[in-house]
PDB file of N, CA and C in Angstrom:
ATOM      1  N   UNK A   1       0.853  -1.175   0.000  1.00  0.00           N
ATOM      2  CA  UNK A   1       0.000   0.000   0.000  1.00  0.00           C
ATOM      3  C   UNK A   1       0.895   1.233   0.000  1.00  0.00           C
ATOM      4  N   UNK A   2       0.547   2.119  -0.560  1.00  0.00           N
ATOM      5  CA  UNK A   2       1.002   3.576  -0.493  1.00  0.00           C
ATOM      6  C   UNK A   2       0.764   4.223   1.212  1.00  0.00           C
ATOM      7  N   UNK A   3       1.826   4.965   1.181  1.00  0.00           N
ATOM      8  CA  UNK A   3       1.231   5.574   2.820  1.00  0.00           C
ATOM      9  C   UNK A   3       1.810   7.079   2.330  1.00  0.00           C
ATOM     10  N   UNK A   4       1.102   8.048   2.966  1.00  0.00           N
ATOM     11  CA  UNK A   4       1.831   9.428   2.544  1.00  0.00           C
ATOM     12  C   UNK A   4       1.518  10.276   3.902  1.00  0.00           C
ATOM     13  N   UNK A   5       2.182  10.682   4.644  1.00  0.00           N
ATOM     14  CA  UNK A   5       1.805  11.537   6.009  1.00  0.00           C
ATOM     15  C   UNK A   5       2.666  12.966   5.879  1.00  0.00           C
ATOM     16  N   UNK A   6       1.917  13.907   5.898  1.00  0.00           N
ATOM     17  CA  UNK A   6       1.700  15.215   5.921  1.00  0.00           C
ATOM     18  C   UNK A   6       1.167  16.020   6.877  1.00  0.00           C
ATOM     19  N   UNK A   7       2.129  17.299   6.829  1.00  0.00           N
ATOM     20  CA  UNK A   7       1.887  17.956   8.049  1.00  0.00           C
ATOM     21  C   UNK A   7       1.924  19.139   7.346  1.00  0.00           C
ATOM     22  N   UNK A   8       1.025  20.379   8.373  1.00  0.00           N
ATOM     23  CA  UNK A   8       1.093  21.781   7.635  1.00  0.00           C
ATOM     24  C   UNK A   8       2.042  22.230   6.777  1.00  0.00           C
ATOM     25  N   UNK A   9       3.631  21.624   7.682  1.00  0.00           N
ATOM     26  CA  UNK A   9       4.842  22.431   7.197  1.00  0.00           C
ATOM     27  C   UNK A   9       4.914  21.785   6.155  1.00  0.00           C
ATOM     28  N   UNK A  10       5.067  19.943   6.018  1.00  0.00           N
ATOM     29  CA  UNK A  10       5.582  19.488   5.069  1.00  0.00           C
ATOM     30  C   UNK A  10       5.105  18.578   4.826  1.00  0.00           C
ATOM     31  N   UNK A  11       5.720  17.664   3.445  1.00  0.00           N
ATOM     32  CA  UNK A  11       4.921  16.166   3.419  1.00  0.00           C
ATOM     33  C   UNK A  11       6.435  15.420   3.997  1.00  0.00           C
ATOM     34  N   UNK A  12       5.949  14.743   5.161  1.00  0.00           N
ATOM     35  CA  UNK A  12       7.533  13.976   5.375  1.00  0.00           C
ATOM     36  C   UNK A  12       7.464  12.596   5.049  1.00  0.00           C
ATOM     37  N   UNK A  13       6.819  12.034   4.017  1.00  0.00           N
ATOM     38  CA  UNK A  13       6.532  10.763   3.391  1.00  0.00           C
ATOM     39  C   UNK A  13       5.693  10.150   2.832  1.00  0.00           C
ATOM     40  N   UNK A  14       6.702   9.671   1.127  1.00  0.00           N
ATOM     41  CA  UNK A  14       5.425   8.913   0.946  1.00  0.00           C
ATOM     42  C   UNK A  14       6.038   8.005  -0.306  1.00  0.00           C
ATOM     43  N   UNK A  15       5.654   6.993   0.089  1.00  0.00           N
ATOM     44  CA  UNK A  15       6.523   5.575  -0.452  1.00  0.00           C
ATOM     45  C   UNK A  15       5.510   4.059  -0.472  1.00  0.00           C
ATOM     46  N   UNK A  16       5.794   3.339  -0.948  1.00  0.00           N
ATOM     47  CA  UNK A  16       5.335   1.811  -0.451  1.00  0.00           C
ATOM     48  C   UNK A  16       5.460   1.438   0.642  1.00  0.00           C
ATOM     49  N   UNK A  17       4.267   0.879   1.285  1.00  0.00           N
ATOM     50  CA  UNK A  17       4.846   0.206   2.939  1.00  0.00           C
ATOM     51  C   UNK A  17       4.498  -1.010   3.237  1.00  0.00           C
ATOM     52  N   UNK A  18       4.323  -1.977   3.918  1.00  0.00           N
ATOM     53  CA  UNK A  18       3.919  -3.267   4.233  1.00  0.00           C
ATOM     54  C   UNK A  18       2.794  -3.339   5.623  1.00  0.00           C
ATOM     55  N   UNK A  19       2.843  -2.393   6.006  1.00  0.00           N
ATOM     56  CA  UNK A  19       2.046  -2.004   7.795  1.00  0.00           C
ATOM     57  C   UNK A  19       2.474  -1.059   7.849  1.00  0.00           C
ATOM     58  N   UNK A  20       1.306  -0.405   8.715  1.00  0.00           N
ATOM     59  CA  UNK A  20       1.355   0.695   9.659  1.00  0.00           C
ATOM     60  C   UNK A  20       0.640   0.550  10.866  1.00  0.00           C
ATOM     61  N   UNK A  21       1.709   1.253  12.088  1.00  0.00           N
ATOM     62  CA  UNK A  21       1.037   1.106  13.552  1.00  0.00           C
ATOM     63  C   UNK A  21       0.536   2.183  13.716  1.00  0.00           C
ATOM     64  N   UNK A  22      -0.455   3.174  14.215  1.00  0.00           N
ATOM     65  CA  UNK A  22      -1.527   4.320  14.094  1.00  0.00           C
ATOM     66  C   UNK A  22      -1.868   4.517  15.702  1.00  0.00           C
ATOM     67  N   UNK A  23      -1.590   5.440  16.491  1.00  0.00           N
ATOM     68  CA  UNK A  23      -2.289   6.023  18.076  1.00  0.00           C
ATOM     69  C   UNK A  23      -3.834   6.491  17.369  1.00  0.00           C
ATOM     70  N   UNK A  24      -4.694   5.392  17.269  1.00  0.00           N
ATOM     71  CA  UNK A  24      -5.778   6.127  17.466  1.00  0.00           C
ATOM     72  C   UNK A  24      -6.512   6.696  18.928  1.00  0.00           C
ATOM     73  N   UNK A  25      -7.571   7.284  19.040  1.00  0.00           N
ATOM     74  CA  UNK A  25      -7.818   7.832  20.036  1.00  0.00           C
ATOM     75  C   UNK A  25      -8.521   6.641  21.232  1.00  0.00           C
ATOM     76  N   UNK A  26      -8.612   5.141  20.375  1.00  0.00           N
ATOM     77  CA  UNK A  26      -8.938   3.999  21.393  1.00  0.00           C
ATOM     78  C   UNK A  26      -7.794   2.906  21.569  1.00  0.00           C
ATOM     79  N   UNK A  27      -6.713   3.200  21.341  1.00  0.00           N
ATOM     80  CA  UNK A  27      -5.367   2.428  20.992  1.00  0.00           C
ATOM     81  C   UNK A  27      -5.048   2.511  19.950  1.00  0.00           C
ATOM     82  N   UNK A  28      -3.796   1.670  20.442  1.00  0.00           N
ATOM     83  CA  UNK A  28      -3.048   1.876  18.806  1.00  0.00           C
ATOM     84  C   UNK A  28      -3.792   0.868  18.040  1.00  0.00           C
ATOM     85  N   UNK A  29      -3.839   0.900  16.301  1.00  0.00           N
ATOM     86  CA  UNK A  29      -4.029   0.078  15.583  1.00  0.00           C
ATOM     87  C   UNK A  29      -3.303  -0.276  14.976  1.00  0.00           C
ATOM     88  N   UNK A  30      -3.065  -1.297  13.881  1.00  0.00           N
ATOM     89  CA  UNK A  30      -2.660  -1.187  12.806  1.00  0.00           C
ATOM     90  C   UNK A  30      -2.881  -1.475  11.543  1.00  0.00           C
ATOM     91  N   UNK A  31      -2.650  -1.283   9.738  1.00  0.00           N
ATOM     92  CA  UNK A  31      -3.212  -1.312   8.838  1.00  0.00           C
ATOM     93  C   UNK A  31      -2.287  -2.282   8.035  1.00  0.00           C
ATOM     94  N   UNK A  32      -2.528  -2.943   7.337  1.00  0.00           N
ATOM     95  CA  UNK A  32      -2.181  -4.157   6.461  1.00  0.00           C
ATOM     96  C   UNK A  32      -2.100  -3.628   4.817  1.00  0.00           C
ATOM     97  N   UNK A  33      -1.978  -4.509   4.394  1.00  0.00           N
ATOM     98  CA  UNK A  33      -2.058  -4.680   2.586  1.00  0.00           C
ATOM     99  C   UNK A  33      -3.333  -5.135   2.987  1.00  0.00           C
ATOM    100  N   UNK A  34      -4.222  -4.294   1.873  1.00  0.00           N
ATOM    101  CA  UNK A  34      -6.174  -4.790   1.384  1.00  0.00           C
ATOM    102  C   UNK A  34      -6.484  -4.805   2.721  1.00  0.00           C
ATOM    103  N   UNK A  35      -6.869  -3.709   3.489  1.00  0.00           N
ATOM    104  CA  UNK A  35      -7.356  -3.897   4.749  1.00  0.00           C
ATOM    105  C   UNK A  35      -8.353  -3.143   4.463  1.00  0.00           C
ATOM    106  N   UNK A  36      -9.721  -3.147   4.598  1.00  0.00           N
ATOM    107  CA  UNK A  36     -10.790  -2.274   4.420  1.00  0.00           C
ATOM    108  C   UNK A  36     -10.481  -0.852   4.655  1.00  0.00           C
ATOM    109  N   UNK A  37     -11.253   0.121   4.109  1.00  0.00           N
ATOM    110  CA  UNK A  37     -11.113   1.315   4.039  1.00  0.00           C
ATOM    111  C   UNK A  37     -11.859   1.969   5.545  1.00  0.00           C
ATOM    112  N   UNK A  38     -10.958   2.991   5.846  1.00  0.00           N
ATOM    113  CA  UNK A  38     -10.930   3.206   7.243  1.00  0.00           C
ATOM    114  C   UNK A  38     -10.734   4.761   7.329  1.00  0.00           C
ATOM    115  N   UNK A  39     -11.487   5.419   8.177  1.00  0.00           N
ATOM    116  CA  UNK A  39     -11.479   6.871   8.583  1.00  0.00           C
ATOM    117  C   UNK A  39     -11.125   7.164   9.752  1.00  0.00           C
ATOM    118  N   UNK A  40     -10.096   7.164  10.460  1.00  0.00           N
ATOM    119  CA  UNK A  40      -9.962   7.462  11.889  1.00  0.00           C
ATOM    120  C   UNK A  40      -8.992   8.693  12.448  1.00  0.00           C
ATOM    121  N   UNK A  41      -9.353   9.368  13.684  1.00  0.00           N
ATOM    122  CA  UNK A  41      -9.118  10.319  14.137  1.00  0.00           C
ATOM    123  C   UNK A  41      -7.594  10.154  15.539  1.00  0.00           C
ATOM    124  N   UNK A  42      -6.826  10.472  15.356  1.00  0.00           N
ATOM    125  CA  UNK A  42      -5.311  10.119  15.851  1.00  0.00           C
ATOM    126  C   UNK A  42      -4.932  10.794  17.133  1.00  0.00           C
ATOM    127  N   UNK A  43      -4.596  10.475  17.571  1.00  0.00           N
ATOM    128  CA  UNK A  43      -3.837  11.074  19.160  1.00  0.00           C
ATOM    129  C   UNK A  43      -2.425  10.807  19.142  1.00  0.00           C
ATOM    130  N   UNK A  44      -1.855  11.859  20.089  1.00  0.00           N
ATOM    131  CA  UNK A  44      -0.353  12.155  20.166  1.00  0.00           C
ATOM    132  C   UNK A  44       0.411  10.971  20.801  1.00  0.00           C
ATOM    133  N   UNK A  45       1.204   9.954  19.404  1.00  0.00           N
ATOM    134  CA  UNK A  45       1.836   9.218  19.934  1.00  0.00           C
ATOM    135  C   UNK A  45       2.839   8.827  18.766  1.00  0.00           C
ATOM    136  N   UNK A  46       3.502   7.569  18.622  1.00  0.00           N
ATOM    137  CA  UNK A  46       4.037   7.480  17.558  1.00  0.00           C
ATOM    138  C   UNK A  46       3.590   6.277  16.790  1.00  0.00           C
ATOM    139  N   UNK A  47       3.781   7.225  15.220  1.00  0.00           N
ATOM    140  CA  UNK A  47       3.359   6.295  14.029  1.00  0.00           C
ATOM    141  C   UNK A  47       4.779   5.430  13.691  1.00  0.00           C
ATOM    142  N   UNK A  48       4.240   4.080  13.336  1.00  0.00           N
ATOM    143  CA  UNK A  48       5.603   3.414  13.102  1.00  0.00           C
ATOM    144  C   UNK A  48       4.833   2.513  11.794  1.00  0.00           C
ATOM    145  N   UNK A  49       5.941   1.922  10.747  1.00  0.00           N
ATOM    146  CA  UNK A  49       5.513   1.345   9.419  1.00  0.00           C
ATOM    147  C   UNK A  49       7.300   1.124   8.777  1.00  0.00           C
ATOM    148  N   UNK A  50       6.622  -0.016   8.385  1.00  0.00           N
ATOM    149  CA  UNK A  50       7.378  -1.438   7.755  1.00  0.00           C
ATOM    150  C   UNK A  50       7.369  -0.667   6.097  1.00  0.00           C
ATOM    151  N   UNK A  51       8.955  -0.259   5.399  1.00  0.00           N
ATOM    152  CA  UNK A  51       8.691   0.400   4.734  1.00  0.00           C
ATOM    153  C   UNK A  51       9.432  -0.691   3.264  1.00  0.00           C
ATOM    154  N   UNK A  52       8.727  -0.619   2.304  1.00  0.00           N
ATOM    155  CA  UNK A  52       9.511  -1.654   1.329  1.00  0.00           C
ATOM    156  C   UNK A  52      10.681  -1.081   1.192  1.00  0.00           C
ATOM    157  N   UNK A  53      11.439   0.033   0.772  1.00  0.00           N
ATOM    158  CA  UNK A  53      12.268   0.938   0.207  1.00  0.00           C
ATOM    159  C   UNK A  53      13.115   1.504   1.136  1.00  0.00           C
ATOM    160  N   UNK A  54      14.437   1.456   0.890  1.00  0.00           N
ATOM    161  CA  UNK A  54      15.054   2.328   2.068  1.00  0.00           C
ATOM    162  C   UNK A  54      14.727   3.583   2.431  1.00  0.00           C
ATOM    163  N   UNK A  55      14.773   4.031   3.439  1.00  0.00           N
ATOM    164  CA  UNK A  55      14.186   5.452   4.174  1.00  0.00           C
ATOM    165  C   UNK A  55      15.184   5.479   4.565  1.00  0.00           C
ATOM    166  N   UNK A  56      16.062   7.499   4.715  1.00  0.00           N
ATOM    167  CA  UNK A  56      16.742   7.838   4.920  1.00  0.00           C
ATOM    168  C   UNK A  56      16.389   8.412   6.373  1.00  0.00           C
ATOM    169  N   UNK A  57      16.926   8.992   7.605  1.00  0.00           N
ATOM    170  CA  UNK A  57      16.408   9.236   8.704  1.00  0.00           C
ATOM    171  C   UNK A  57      16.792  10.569   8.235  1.00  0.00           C
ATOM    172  N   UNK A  58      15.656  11.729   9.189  1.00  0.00           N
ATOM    173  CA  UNK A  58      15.721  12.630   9.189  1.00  0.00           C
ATOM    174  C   UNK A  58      15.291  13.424  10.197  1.00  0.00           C
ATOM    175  N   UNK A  59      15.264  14.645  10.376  1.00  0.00           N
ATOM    176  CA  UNK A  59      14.770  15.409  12.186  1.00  0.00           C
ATOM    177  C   UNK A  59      13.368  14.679  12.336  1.00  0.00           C
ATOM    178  N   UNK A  60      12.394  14.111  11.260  1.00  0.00           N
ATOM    179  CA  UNK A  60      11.119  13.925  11.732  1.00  0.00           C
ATOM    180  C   UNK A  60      11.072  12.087  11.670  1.00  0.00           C
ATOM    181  N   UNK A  61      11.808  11.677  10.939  1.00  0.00           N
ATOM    182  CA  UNK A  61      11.783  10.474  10.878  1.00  0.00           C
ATOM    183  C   UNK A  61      12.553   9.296  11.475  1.00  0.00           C
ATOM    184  N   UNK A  62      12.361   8.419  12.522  1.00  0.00           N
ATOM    185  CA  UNK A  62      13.867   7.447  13.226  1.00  0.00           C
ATOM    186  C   UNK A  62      13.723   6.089  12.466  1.00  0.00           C
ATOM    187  N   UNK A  63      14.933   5.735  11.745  1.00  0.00           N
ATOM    188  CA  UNK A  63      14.920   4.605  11.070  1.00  0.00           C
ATOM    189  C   UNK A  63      15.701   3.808  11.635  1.00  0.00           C
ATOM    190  N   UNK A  64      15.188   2.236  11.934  1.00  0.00           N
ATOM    191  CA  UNK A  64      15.891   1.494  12.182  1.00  0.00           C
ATOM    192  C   UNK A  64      15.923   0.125  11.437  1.00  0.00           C
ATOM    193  N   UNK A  65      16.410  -0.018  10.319  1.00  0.00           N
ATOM    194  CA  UNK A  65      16.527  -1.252   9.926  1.00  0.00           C
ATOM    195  C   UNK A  65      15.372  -0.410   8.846  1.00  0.00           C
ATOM    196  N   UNK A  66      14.243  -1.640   8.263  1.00  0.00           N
ATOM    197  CA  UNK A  66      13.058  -1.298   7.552  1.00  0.00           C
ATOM    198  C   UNK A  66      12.338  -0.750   8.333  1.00  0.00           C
ATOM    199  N   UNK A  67      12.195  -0.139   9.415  1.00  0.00           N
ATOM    200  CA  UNK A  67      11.236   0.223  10.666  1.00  0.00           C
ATOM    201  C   UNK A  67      11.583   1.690  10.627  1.00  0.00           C
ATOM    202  N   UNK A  68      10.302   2.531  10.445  1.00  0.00           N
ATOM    203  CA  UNK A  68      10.704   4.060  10.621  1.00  0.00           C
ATOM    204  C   UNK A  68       9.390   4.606  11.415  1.00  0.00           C
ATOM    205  N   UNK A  69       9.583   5.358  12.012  1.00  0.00           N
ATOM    206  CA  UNK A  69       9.186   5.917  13.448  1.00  0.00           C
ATOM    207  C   UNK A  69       8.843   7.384  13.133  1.00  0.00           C
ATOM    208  N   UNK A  70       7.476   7.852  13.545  1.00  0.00           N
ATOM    209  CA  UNK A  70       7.468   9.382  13.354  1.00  0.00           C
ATOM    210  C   UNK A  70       6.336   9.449  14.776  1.00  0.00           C
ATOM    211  N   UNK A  71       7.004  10.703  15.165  1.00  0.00           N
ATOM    212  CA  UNK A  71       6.316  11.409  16.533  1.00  0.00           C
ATOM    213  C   UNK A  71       5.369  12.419  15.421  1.00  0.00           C
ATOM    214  N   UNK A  72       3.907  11.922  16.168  1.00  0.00           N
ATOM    215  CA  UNK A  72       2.674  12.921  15.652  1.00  0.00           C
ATOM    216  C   UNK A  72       1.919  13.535  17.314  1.00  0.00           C
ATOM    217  N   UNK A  73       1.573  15.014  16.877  1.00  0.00           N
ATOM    218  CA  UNK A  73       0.823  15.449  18.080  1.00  0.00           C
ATOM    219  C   UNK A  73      -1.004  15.123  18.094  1.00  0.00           C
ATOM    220  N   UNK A  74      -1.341  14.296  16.619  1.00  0.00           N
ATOM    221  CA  UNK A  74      -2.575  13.988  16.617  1.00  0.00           C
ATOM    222  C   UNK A  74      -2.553  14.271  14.964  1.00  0.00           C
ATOM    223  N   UNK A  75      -3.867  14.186  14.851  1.00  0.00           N
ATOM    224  CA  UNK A  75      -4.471  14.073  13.504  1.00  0.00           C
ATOM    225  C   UNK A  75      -4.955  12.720  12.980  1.00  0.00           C
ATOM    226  N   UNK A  76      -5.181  12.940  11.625  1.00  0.00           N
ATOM    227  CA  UNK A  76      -6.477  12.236  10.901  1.00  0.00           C
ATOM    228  C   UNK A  76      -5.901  11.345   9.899  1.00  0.00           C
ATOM    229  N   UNK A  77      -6.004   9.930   9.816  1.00  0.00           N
ATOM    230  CA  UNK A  77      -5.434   8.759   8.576  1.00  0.00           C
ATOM    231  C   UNK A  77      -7.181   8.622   7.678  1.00  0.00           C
ATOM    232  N   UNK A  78      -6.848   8.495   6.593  1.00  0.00           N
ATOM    233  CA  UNK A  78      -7.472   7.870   5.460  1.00  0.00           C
ATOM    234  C   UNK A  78      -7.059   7.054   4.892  1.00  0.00           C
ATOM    235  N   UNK A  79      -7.593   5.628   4.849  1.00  0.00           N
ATOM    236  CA  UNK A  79      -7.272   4.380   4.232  1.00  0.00           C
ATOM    237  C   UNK A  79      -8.566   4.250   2.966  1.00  0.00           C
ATOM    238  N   UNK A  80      -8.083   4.547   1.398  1.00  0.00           N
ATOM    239  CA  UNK A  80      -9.274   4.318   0.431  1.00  0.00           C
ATOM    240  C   UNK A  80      -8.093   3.753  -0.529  1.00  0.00           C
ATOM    241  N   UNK A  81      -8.166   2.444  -1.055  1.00  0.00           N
ATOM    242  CA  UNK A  81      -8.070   1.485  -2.272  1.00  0.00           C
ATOM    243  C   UNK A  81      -6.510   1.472  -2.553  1.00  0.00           C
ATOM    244  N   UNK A  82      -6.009   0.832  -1.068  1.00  0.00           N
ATOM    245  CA  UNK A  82      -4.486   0.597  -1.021  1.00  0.00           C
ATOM    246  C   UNK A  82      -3.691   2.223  -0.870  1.00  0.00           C
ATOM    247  N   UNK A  83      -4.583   3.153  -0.479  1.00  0.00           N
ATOM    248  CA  UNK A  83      -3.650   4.386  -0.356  1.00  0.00           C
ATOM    249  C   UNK A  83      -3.696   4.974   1.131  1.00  0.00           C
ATOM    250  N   UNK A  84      -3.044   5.256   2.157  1.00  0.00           N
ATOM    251  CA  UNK A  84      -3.185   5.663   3.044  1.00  0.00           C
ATOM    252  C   UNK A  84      -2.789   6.715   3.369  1.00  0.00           C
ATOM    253  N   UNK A  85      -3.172   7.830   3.893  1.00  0.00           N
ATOM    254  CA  UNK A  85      -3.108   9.831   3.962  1.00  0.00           C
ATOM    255  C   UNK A  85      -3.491   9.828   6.107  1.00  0.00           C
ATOM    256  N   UNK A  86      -2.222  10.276   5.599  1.00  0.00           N
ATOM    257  CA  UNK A  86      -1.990  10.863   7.155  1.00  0.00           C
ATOM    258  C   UNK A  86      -1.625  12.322   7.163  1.00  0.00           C
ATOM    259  N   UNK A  87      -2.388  12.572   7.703  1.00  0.00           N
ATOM    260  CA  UNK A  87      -2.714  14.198   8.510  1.00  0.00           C
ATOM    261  C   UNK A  87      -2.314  14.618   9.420  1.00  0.00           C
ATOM    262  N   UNK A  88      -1.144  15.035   9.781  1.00  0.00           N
ATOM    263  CA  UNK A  88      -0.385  14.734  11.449  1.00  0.00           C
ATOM    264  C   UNK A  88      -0.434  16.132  11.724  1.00  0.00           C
ATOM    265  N   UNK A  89       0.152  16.602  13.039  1.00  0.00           N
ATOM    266  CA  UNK A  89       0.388  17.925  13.247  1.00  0.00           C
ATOM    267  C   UNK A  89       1.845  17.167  14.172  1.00  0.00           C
TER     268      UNK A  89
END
């Protein structure tokens, strides 16, 4: 699936991924390849996702291995037809 997470300032990603772990506001979740389409509202924690492609680390991003890590203060994911949009602040 595509994942792309964006913030006012910037877009700090957007690549192929295999999973994503998500702070929603009832726990964390997480999203798969072909996982039904999903609207949910995010709380301040960290997003983490299994990325096919190397990711370079950067002030917003911690990479370890295929595993990259982003601190969000909240916001909004959209999951529609293998594409996933994250809305972070």
């Amino acid at each position: 699936m595509i994942l792309e997470i964006i913030t006012p300032e910037a877009s700090l990603f957007k690549g192929e991924v295999s999973s994503v772990s998500l702070p929603g506001l009832d726990g964390v979740f997480q999203v798969l390849n072909h996982h039904a389409s999903i609207i949910s509202s995010l709380r301040k924690g960290e997003l983490r996702f299994e990325s096919s492609t190397p990711v370079e680390a950067t002030s917003f991003l911690e990479v370890s291995g295929s595993t990259v890590c982003v601190q969000i203060k909240g916001g909004v994911a959209e999951l529609n037809n293998q594409k996933l949009i994250v809305l972070a602040e």
